[in-house]
Protein backbone atom coordinates (compact mmCIF):
# COMPACT_ATOMS: atom_id res chain seq x y z
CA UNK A 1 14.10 -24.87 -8.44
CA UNK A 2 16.23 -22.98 -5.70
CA UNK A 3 14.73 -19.81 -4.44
CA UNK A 4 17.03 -16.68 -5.83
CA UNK A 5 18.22 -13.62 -3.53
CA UNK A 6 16.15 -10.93 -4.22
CA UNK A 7 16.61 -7.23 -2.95
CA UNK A 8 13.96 -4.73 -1.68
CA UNK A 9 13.20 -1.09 -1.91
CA UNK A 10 10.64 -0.72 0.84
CA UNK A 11 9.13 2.51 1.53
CA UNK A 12 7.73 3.63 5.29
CA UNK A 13 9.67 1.53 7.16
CA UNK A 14 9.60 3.22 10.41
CA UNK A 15 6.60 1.10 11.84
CA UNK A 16 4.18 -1.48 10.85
CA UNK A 17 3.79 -3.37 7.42
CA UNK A 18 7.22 -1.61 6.05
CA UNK A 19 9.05 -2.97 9.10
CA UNK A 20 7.87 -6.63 9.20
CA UNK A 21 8.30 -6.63 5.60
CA UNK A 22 11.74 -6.11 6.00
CA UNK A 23 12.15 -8.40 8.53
CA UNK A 24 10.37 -10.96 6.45
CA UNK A 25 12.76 -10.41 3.27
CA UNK A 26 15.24 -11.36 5.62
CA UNK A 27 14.02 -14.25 7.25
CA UNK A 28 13.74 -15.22 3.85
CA UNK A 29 17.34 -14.82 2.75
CA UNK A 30 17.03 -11.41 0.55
CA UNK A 31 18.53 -7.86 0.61
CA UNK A 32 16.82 -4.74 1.63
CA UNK A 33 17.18 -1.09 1.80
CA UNK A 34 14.61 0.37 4.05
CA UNK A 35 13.87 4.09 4.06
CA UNK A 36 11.64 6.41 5.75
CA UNK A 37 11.17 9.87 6.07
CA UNK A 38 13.73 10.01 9.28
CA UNK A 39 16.04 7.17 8.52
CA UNK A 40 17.25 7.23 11.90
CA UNK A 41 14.73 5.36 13.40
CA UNK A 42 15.62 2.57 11.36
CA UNK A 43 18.78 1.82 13.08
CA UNK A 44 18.03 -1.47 14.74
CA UNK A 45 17.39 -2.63 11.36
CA UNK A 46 20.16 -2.06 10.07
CA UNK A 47 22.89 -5.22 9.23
CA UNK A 48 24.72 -7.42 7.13
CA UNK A 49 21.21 -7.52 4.76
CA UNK A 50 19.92 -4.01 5.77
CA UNK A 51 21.01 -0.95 4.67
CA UNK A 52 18.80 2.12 5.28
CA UNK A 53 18.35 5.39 3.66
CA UNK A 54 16.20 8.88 3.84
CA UNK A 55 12.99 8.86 1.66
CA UNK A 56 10.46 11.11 1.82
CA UNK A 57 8.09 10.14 -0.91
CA UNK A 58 6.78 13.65 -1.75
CA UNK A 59 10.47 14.92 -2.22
CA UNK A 60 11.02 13.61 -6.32
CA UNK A 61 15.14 14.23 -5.36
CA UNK A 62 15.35 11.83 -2.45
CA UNK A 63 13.02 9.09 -4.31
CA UNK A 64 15.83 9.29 -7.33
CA UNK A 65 18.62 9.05 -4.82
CA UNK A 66 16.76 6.06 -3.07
CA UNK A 67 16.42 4.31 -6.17
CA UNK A 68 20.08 4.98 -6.96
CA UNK A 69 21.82 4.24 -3.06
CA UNK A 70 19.99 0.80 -3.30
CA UNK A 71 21.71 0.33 -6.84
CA UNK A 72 24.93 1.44 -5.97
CA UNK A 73 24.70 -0.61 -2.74
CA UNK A 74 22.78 -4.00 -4.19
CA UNK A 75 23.17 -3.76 -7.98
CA UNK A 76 19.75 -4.45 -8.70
CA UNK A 77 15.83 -3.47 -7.50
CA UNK A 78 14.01 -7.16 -7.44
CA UNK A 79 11.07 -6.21 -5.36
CA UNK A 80 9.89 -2.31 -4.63
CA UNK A 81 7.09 -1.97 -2.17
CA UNK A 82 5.18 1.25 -1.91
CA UNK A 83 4.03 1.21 2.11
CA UNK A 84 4.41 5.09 3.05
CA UNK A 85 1.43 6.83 4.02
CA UNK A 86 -0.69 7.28 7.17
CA UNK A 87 -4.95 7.19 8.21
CA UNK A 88 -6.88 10.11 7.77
CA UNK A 89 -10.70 10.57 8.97
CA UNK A 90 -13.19 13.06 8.39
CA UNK A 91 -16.66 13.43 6.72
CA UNK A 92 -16.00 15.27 2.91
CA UNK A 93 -17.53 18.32 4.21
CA UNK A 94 -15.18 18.14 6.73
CA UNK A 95 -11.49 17.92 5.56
CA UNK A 96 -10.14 20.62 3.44
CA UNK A 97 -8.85 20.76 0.23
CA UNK A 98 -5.42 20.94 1.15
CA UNK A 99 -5.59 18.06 3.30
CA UNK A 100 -7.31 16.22 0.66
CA UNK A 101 -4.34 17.26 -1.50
CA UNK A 102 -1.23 16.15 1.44
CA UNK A 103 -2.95 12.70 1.70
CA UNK A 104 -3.30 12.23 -2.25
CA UNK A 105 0.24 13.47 -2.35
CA UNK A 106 2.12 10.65 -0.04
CA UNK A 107 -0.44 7.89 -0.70
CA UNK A 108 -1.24 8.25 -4.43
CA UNK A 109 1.66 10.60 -6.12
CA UNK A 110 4.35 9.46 -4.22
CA UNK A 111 3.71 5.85 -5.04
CA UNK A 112 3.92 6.76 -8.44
CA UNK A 113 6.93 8.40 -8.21
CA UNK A 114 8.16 5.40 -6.40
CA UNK A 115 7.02 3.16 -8.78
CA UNK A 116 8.15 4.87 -11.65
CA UNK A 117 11.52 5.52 -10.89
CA UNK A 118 12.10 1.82 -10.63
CA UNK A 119 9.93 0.52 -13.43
CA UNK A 120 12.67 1.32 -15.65
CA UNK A 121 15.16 -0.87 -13.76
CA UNK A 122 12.59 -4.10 -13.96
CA UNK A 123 11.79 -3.81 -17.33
CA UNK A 124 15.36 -3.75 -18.49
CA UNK A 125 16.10 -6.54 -16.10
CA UNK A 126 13.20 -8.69 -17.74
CA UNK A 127 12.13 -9.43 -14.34
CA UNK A 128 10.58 -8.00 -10.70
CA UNK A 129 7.56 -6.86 -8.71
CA UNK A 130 5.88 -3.90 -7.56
CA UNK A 131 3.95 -4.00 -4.33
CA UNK A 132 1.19 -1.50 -3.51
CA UNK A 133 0.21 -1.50 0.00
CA UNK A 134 -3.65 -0.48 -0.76
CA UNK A 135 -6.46 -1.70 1.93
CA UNK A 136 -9.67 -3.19 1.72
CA UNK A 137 -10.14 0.52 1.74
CA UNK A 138 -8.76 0.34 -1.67
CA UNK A 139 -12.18 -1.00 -2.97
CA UNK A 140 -15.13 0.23 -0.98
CA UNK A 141 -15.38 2.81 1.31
CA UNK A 142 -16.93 3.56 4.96
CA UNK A 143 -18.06 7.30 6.53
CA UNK A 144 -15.13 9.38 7.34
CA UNK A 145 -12.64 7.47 5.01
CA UNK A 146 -13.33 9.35 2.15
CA UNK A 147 -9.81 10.98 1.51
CA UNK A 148 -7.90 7.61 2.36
CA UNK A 149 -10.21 5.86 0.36
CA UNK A 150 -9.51 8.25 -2.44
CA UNK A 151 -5.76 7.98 -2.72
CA UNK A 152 -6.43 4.07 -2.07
CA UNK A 153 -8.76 3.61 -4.86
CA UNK A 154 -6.56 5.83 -7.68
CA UNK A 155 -3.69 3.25 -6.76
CA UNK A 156 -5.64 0.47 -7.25
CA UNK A 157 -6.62 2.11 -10.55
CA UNK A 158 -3.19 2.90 -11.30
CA UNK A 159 -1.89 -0.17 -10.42
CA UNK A 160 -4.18 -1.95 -12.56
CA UNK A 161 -3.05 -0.58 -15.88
CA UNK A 162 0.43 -1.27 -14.81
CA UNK A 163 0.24 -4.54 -14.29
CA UNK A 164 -1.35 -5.12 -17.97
CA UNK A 165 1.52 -2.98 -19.12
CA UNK A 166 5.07 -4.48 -17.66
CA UNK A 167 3.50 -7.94 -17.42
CA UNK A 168 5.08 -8.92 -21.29
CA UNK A 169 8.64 -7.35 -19.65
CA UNK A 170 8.31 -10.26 -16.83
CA UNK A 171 7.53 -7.87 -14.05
CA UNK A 172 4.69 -8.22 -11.61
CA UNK A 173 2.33 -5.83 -9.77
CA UNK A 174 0.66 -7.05 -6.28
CA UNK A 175 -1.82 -4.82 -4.80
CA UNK A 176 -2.28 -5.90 -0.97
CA UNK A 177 -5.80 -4.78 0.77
CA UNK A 178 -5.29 -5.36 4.20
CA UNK A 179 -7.96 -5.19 7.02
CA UNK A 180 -7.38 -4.11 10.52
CA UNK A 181 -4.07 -4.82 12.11
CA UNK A 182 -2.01 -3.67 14.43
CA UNK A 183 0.27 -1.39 13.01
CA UNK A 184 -0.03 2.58 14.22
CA UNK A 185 -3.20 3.21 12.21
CA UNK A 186 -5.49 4.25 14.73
CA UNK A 187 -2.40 5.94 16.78
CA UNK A 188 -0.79 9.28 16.61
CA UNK A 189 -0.01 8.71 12.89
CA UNK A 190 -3.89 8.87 12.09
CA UNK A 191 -4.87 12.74 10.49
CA UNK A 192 -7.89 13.85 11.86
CA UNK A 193 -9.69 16.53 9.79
CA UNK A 194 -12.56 19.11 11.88
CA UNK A 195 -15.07 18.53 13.43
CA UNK A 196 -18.69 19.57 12.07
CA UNK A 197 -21.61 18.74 14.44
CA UNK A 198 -23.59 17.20 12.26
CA UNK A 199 -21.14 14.73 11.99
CA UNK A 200 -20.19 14.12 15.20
CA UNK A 201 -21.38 11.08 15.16
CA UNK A 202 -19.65 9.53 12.66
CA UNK A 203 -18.83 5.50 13.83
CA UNK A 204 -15.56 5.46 12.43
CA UNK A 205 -14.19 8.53 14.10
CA UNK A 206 -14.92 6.96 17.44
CA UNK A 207 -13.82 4.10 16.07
CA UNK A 208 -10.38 5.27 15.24
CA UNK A 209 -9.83 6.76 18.42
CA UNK A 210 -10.33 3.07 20.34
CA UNK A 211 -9.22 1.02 17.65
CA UNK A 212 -5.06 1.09 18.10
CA UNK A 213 -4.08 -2.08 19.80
CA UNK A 214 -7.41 -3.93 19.08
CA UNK A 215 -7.49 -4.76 15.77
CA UNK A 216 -7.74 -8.71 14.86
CA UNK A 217 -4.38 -8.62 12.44
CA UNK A 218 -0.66 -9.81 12.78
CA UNK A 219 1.30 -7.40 10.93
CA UNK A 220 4.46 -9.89 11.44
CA UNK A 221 2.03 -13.20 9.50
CA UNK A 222 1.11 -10.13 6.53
CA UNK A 223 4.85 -9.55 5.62
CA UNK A 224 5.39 -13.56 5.53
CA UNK A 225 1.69 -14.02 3.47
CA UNK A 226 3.22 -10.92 0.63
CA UNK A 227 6.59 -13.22 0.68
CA UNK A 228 5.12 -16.60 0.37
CA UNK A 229 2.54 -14.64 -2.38
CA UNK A 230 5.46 -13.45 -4.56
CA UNK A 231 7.25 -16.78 -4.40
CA UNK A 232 4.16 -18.30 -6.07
CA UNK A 233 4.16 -19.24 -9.47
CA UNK A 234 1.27 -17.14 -10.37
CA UNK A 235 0.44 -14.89 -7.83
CA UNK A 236 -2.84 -12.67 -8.04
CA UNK A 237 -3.29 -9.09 -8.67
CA UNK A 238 -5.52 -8.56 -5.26
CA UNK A 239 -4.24 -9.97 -2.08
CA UNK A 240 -6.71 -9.31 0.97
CA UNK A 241 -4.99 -10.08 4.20
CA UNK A 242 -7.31 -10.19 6.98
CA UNK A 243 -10.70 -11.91 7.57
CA UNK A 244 -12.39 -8.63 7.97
CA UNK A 245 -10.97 -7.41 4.43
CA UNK A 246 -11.81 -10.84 3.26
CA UNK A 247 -15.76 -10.31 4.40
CA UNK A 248 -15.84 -6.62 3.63
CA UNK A 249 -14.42 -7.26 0.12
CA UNK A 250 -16.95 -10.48 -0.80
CA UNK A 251 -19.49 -8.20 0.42
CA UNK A 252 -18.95 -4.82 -1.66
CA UNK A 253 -18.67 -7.05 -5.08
CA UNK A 254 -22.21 -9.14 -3.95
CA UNK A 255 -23.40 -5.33 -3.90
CA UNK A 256 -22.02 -4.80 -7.39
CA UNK A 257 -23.57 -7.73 -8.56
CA UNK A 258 -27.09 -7.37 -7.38
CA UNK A 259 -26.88 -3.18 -8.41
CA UNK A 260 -25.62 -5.02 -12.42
CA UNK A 261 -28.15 -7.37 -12.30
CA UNK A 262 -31.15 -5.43 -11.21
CA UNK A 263 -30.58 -2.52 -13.79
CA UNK A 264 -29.12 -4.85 -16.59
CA UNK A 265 -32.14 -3.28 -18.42
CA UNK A 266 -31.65 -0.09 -18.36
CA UNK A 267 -28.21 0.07 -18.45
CA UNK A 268 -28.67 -2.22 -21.75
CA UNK A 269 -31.79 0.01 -22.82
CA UNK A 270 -29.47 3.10 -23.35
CA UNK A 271 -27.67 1.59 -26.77
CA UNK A 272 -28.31 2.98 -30.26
């Protein structure tokens, strides 16, 4: 069966994943309209398949008016990937509250917002997918990640239940946990909460600092694996990109395991 056109909503488009996913769509013959928060910088993007547009996921007006440009421009929301959002590092005693709240509110509530001003769209249509850009991070976490993690993890949750709930409407949910790769993680983009000597030492804040420009992943070959993945017949709920996120990931649910197994007795032990 020929592959159909499909068009893209694609969130945080300025750099990384957002803008080798829209380069993939492309490549493979679909529509897109790219936003970020300053839609000028995705001129070069723009073309005969591109059409860009402001989107500042914490502003509820401009997701709306996203969701509407790319159906007056396209006619129809296929694919609507959720990418915005930026590092943060700091021990918990570290960050404050209201940092705690401005990652949560890009990473976690604006996702939603995303999502759910589009869910209506795929539903009717009988057909679609939602990507979440999660990370590895998304189902363990390390020292110092804690508020990433956090707004990672309530995606994932999120995203769970969704999928069990559009799936008999014919519309997909693909939550990608990427490793390390080269996109501006580590850079200028990264959020870097205070510093309280006793955590000085943290290894991921030094590693942070050294990491941009080192990590193992192809941003470019992660955009072409979440094509190829939604082309598949039955794609998977999880995709971990990344042999680090692959290792990390087999690791965390071996922990899980052996933590079930070895208190299978009294967790069993507590029933009426």
């Amino acid at each position: 069966m020929a592959r159909t056109e499909r068009v893209w909503l694609i969130t945080g488009c300025s750099a990384g994943f957002g803008r080798e996913l829209v380069r993939a769509a492309v490549a493979a013959g679909d529509r897109v309209m790219a936003t970020a928060r300053r839609p000028e910088q995705l001129a070069d993007l723009a073309g005969d398949r591109v059409r860009t547009h402001a989107l500042d996921v914490t502003d509820p007006a401009q997701v709306a008016e996203a969701v509407q440009a790319t159906l007056r421009e396209f006619g129809r929301i296929d694919v609507v990937v959720n990418n915005a959002g930026h590092g943060s590092v700091g021990a918990v005693e570290e960050f404050t509250m209201d940092e705690l709240r401005s990652v949560m509110e890009v990473m976690f509530f604006g996702a939603v917002a995303v999502t759910k001003a589009v869910v209506p769209h795929l539903r009717e249509q009988g057909t679609g997918a939602i990507v979440q850009i999660s990370s590895m991070g998304g189902q363990l976490s390390m020292p110092g990640f804690g508020a990433y993690c956090a707004a990672k993890f309530a995606l994932e949750g999120m995203s769970e239940a969704l999928a069990a709930e559009v799936e008999p409407f014919g519309v997909r949910v693909l939550i990608v946990e990427p490793g390390a790769f080269r996109t501006e993680f580590g850079g200028a983009r990264m959020h870097r909460s205070r510093e309280i000597e006793a955590y000085r030492d943290l290894p991921t804040r030094a590693a942070v600092d050294t990491m941009d420009g080192t990590q193992p992943g192809n941003p470019a070959k992660a955009a072409q694996a979440i094509v190829r993945v939604l082309d598949a017949e039955k794609p998977p709920l999880r995709l971990a990109l990344g042999t680090d996120a692959v290792e990390a990931l087999r690791g965390k649910h071996a922990e899980l395991r052996a933590d079930l197994d070895a208190w299978e007795e009294v967790s069993r032990s507590t029933a009426l």
